[in-house]
Protein backbone atom coordinates (compact mmCIF):
# COMPACT_ATOMS: atom_id res chain seq x y z
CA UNK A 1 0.00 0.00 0.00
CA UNK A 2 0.61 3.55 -0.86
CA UNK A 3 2.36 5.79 2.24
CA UNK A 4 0.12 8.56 2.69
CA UNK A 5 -0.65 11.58 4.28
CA UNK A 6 -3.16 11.07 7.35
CA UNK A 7 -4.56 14.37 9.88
CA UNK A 8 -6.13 13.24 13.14
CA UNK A 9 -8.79 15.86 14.03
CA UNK A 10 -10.03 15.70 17.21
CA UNK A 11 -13.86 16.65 17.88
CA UNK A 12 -14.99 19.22 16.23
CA UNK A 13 -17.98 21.70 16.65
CA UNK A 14 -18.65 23.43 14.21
CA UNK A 15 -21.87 25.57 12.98
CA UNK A 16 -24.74 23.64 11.57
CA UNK A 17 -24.69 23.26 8.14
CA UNK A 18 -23.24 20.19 6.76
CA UNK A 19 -23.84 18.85 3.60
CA UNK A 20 -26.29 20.92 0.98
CA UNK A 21 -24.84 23.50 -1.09
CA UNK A 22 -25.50 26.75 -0.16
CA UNK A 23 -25.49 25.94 3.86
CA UNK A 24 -23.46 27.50 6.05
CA UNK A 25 -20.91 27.19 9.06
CA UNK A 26 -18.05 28.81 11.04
CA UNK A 27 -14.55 27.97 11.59
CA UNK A 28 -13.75 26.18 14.82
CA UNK A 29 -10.34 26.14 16.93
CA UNK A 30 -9.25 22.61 17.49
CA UNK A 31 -6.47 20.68 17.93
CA UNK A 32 -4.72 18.47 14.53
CA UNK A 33 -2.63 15.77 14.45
CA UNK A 34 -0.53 15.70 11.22
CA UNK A 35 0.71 11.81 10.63
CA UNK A 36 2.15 9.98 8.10
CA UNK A 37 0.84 6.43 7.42
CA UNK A 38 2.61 3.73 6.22
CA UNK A 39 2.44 0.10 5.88
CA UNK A 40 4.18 -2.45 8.28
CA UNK A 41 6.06 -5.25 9.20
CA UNK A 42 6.99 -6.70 12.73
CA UNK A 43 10.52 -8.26 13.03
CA UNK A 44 12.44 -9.89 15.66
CA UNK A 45 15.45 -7.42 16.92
CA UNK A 46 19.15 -8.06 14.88
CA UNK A 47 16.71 -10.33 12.71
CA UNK A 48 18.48 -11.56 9.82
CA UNK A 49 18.33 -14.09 6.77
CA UNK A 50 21.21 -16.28 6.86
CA UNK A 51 22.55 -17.69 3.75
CA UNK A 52 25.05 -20.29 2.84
CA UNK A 53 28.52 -19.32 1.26
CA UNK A 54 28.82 -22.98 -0.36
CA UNK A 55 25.91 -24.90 -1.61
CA UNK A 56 25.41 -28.69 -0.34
CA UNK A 57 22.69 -31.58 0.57
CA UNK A 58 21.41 -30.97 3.89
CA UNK A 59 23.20 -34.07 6.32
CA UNK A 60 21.65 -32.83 9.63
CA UNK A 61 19.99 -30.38 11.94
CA UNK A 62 21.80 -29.53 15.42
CA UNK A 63 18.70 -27.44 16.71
CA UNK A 64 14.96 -26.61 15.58
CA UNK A 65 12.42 -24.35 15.30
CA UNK A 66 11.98 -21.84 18.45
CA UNK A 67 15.51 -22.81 19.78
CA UNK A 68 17.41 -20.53 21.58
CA UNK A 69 20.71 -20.49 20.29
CA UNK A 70 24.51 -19.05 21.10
CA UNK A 71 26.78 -16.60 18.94
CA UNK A 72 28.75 -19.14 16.72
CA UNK A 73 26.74 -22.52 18.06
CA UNK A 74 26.21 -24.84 15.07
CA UNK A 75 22.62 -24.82 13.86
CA UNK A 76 23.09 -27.35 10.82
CA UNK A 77 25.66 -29.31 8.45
CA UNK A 78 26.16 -29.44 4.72
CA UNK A 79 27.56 -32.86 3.07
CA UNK A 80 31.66 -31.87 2.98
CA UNK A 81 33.09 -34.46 1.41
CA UNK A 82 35.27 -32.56 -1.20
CA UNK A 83 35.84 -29.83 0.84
CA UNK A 84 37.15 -32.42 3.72
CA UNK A 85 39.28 -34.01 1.24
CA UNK A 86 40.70 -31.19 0.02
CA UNK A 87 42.01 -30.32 3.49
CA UNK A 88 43.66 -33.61 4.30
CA UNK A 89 45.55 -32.68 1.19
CA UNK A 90 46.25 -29.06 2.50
CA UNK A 91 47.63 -30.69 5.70
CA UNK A 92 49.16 -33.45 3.67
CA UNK A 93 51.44 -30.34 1.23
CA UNK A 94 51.93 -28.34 4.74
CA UNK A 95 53.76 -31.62 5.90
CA UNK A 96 55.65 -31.80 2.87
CA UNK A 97 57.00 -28.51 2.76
CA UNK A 98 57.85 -28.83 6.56
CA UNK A 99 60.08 -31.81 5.11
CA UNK A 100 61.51 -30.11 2.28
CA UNK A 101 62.65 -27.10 5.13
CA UNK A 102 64.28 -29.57 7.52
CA UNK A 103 65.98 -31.14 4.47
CA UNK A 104 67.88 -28.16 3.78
CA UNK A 105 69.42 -28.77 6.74
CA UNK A 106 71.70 -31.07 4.71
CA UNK A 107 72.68 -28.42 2.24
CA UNK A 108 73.74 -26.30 5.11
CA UNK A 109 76.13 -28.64 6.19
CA UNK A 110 77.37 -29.20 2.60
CA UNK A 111 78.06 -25.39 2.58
CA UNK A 112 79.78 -25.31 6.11
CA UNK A 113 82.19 -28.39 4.84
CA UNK A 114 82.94 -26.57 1.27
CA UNK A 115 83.58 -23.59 3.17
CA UNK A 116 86.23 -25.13 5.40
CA UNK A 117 87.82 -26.76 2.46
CA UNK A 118 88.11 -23.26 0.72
CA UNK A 119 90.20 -21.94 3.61
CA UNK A 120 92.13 -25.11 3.41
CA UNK A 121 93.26 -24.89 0.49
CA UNK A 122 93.16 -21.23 -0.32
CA UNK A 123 95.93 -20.93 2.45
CA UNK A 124 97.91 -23.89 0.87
CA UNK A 125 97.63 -22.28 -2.67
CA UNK A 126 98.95 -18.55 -1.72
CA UNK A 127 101.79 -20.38 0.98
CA UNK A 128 103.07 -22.37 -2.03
CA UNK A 129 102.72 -18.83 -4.02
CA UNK A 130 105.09 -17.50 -1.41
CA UNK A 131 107.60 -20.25 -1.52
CA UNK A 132 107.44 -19.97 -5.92
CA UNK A 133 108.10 -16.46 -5.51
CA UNK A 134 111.46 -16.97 -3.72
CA UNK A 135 112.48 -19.74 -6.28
CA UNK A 136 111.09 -22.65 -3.77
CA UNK A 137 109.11 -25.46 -5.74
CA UNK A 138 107.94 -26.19 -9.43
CA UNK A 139 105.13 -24.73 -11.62
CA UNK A 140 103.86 -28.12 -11.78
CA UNK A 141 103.06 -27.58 -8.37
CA UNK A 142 102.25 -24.53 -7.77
CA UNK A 143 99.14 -24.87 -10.40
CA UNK A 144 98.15 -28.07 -8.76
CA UNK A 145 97.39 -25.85 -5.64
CA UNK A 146 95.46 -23.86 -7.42
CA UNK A 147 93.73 -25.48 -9.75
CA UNK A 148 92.54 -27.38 -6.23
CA UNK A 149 92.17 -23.66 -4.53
CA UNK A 150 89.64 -22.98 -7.71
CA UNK A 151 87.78 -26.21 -7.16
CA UNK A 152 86.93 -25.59 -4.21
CA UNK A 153 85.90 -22.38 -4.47
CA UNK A 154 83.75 -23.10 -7.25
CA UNK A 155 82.09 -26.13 -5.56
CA UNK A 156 81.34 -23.52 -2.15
CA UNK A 157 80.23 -20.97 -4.53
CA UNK A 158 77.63 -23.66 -6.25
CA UNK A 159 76.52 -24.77 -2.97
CA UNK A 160 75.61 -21.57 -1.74
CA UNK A 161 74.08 -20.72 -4.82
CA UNK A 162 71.57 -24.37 -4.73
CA UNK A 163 71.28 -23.47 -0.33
CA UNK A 164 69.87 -20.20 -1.65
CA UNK A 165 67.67 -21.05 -3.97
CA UNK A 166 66.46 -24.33 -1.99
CA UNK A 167 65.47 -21.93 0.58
CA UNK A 168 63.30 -19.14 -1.40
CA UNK A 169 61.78 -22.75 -2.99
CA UNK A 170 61.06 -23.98 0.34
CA UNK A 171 59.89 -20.43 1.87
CA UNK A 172 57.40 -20.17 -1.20
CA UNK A 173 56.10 -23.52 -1.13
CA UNK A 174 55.76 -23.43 2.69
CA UNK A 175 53.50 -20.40 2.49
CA UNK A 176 51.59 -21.91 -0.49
CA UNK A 177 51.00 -24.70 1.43
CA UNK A 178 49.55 -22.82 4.64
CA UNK A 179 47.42 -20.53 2.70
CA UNK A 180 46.02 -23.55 0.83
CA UNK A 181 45.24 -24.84 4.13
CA UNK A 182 43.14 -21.43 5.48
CA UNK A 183 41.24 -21.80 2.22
CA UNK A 184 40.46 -25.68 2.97
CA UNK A 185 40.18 -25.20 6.46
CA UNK A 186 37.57 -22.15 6.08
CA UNK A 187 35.52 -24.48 3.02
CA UNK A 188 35.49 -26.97 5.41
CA UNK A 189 34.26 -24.89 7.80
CA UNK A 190 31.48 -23.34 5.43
CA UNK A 191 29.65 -26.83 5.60
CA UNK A 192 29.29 -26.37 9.46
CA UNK A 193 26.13 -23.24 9.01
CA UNK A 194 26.46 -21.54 12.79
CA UNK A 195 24.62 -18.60 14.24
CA UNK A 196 25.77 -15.10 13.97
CA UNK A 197 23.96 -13.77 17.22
CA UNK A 198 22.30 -15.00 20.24
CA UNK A 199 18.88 -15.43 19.52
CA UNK A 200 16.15 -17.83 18.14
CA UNK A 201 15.58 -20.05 15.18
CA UNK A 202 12.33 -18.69 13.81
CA UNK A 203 12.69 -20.46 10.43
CA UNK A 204 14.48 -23.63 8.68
CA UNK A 205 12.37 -24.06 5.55
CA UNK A 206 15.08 -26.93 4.08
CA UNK A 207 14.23 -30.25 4.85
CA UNK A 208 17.14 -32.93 5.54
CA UNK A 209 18.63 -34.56 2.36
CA UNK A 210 17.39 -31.82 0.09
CA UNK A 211 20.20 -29.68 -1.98
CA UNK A 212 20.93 -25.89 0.00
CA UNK A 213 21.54 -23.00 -2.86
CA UNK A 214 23.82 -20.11 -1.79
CA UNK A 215 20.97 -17.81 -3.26
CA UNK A 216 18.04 -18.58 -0.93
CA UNK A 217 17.13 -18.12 2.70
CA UNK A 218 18.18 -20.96 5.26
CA UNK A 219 17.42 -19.74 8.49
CA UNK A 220 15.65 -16.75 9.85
CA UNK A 221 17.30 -16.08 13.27
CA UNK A 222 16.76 -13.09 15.32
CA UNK A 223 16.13 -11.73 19.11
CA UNK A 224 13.74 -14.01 21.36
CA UNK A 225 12.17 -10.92 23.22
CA UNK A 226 12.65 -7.80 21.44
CA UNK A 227 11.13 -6.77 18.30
CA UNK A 228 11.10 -3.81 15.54
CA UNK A 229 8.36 -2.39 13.37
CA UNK A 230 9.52 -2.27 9.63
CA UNK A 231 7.84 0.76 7.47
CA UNK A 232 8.08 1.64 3.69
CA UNK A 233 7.78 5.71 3.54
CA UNK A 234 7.12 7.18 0.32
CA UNK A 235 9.92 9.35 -0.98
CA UNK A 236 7.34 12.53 -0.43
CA UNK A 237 7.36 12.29 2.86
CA UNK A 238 10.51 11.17 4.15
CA UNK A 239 11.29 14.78 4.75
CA UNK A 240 8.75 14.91 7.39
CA UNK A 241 9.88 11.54 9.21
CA UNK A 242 12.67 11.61 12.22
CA UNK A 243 14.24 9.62 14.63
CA UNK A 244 12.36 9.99 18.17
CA UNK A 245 9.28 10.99 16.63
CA UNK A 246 5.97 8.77 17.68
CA UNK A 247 4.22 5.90 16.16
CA UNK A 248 0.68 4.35 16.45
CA UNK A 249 0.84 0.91 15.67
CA UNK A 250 -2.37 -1.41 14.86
CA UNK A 251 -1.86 -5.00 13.89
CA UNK A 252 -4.39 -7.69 12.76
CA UNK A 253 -3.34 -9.95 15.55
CA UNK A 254 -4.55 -7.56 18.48
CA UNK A 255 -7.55 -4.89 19.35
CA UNK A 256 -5.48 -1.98 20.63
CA UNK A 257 -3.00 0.05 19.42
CA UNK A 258 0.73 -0.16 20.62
CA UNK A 259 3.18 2.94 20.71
CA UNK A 260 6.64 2.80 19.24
CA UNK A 261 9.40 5.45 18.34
CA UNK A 262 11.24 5.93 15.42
CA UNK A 263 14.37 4.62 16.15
CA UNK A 264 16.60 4.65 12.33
CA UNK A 265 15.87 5.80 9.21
CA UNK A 266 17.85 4.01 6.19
CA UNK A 267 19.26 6.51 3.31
CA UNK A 268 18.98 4.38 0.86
CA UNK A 269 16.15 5.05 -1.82
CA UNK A 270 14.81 1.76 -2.83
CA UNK A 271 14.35 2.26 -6.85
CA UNK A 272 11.65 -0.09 -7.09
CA UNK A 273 8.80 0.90 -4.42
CA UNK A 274 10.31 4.33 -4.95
CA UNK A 275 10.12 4.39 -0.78
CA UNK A 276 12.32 4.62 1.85
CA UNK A 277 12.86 2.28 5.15
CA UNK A 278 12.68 3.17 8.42
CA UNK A 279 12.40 1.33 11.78
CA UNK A 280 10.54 1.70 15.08
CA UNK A 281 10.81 0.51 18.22
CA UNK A 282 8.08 -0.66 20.88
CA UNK A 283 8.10 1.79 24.07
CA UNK A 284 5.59 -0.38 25.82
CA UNK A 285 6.01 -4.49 27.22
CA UNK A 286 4.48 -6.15 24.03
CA UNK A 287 2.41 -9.30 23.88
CA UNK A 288 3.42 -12.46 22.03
CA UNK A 289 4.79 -11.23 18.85
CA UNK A 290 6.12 -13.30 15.81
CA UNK A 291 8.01 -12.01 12.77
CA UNK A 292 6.32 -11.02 9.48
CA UNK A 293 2.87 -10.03 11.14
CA UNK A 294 1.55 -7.17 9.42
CA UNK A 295 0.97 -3.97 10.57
CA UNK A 296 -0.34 -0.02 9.98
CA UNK A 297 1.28 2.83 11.26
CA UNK A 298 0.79 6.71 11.54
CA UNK A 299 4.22 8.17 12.67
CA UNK A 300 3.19 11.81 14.45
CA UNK A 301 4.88 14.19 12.12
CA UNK A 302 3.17 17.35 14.05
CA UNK A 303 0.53 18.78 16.41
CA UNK A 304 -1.16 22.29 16.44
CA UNK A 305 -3.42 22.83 19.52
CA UNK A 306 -6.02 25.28 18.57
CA UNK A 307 -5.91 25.49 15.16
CA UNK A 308 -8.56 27.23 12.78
CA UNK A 309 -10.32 24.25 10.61
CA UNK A 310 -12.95 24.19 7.69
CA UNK A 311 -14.58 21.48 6.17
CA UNK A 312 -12.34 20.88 3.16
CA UNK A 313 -15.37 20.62 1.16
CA UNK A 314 -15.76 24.52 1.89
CA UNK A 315 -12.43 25.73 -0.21
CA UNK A 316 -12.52 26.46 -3.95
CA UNK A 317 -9.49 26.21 -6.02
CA UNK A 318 -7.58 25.23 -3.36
CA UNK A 319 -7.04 29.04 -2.00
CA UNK A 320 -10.42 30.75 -1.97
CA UNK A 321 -13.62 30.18 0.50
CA UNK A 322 -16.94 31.83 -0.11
CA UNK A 323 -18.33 34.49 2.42
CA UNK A 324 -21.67 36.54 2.49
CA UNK A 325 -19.34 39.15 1.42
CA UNK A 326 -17.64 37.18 -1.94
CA UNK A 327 -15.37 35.27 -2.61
CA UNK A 328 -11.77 35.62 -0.10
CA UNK A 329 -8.26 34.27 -0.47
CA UNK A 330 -6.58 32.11 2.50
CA UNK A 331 -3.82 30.45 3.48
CA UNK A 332 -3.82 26.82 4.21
CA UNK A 333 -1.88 24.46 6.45
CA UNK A 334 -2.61 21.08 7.91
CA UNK A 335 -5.33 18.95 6.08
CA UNK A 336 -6.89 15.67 5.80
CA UNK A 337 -9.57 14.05 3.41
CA UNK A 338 -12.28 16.05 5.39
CA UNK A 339 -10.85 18.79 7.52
CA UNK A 340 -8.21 21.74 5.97
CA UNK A 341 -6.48 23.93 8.70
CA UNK A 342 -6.65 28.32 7.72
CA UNK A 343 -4.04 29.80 8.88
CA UNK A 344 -5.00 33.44 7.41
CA UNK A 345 -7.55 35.10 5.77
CA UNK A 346 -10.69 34.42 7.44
CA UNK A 347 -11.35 34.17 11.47
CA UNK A 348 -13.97 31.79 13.41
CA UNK A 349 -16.60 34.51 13.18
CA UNK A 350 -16.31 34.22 9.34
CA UNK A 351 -19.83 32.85 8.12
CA UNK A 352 -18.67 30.49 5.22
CA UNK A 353 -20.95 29.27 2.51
CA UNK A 354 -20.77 25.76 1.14
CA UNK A 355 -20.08 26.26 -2.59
């Protein structure tokens, strides 16, 4: 339904006269309610739809409908056997990577051994230098120190070069291998559905065995004892609406009429109703209340005490009202389907006549 534009008037004398054309009446001071109706919802407090992230068949349910439930407690689990696969083979990489590391262990000796061997025989190469220099040994052997001084320090440099790369190969891998893990350990997870908030289960429309689609609702959990009213206000009169300001409620479900306060007001146009959505909350103890029962509201907008009324049926062209004297001009405010408020131009001991 259509937010619109609602004026409480509260009883109101007026001058006889009330329905011919050509009768007359008097304005009367009165008090006017300006309020803003719109259509409603009820909703449990923090209410929310929960969705899957992965789809699956339905195994089993760990609670049911009207459960009170825990922040993170399990509520239901999806079939996982991929996904639980997939994780043994995380762990499995992890393990293998944590090999591969201690294995380098190997090359590290290999490069503390080369090293050693350098020193060796770099000293032994430039002390036979020495003694060729002062005419002390052959050529033969002199190169035969250091073609073994240039082995070695060719095999150290190689080693370090492999213990190097081993290690950025091993580093890499290692990380691969945990991240992979997260991602298998947080799929895995998926197929566990838990609760968000503390709260109750007010709907689990799957049945067990039947396939769960990322795209559609699979619980409806929300507060056990407080609720909201949900309203759609048209984008006319969302100017007029603000937080604090009061709300007559009247559901289906019960006789009277329940207060509640605007409590937010969402910026967000929505394109399609072309309306906006605001929420109330209850200032009185509420009965037994249950998500999705319809309601009306009239959110109080404004209130003039005393205010000069007409029948609306008494104003021509929207501006003029017809007097013994002719036709006068006035300015409106406040005004329902019946009832316009005239806030100059005339007084209550102008004698209007019906046109």
């Amino acid at each position: 339904m259509k937010p619109r534009l609602i004026l409480f008037l509260y009883p109101l004398i007026l001058a006889l006269g009330c329905g011919k054309k050509g009768e007359t009446l008097s304005p009367s001071n009165q008090e006017i309610v300006e309020s803003v109706y719109a259509s409603a919802k009820i909703k449990a407090y923090q209410q929310y739809s929960q969705k899957v992230s992965i789809g699956g068949k339905l195994l089993n349910y760990f609670v049911s409908e009207g459960d009170l439930v825990k922040a993170g407690q399990p509520i239901a689990q999806l079939e996982n056997i991929s996904p639980a696969l997939s994780l043994k083979n995380a762990e499995m990489a992890l393990q293998i990577a944590n090999d591969n590391e201690s294995q380098l262990q190997e090359l590290v000796f290999q490069s503390q051994n080369a090293s050693k061997q350098l020193v060796f025989d770099s000293i032994a190469y430039f002390k036979q230098l020495r003694l060729f220099k002062n005419d002390i040994g052959t050529k033969g052997q002199l190169d035969a120190f250091k073609l073994k001084y240039e082995t070695s320090k060719n095999a150290y440099a190689g080693i370090r070069e492999r213990l190097n790369s081993q290690k950025h190969i091993v580093s890499r891998t290692k990380e691969q291998a945990k991240n992979n893990l997260e991602i298998s350990r947080k799929n895995n997870a998926d197929f566990t559905i838990t609760s968000y908030i503390e709260g109750k289960i007010y709907s689990l429309p799957y049945e067990i065995g039947e396939m769960v689609s990322p795209v559609q609702e699979f619980a409806v959990i929300g507060n056990d004892k407080q609720f909201t009213i949900e309203m759609d206000i048209d984008e006319s009169d969302i100017a007029k609406i603000k937080v604090g300001q009061k709300i007559i409620v009247k559901m289906e479900a019960y006789k009277q009429t329940f207060d509640a306060t605007v409590s937010k007001i969402y910026p967000s146009l929505d394109a399609k109703s072309q309306s906006f959505k605001i929420e109330g909350k209850f200032n009185t103890e509420m009965p037994t209340l249950y998500p999705g029962l319809t309601a009306e509201a009239n959110i109080i907008t404004n209130t003039k005490i005393n205010a000069l009324v007409i029948p609306l049926s008494y104003l021509v062209e929207e501006k003029y009202v017809i007097t013994q004297n002719g036709k006068l001009e006035v300015e409106t405010g406040l005004r329902n389907f019946n009832f316009i408020e005239i806030t100059k131009g005339i007084d209550k001991k102008t004698v209007l006549i019906k046109p």
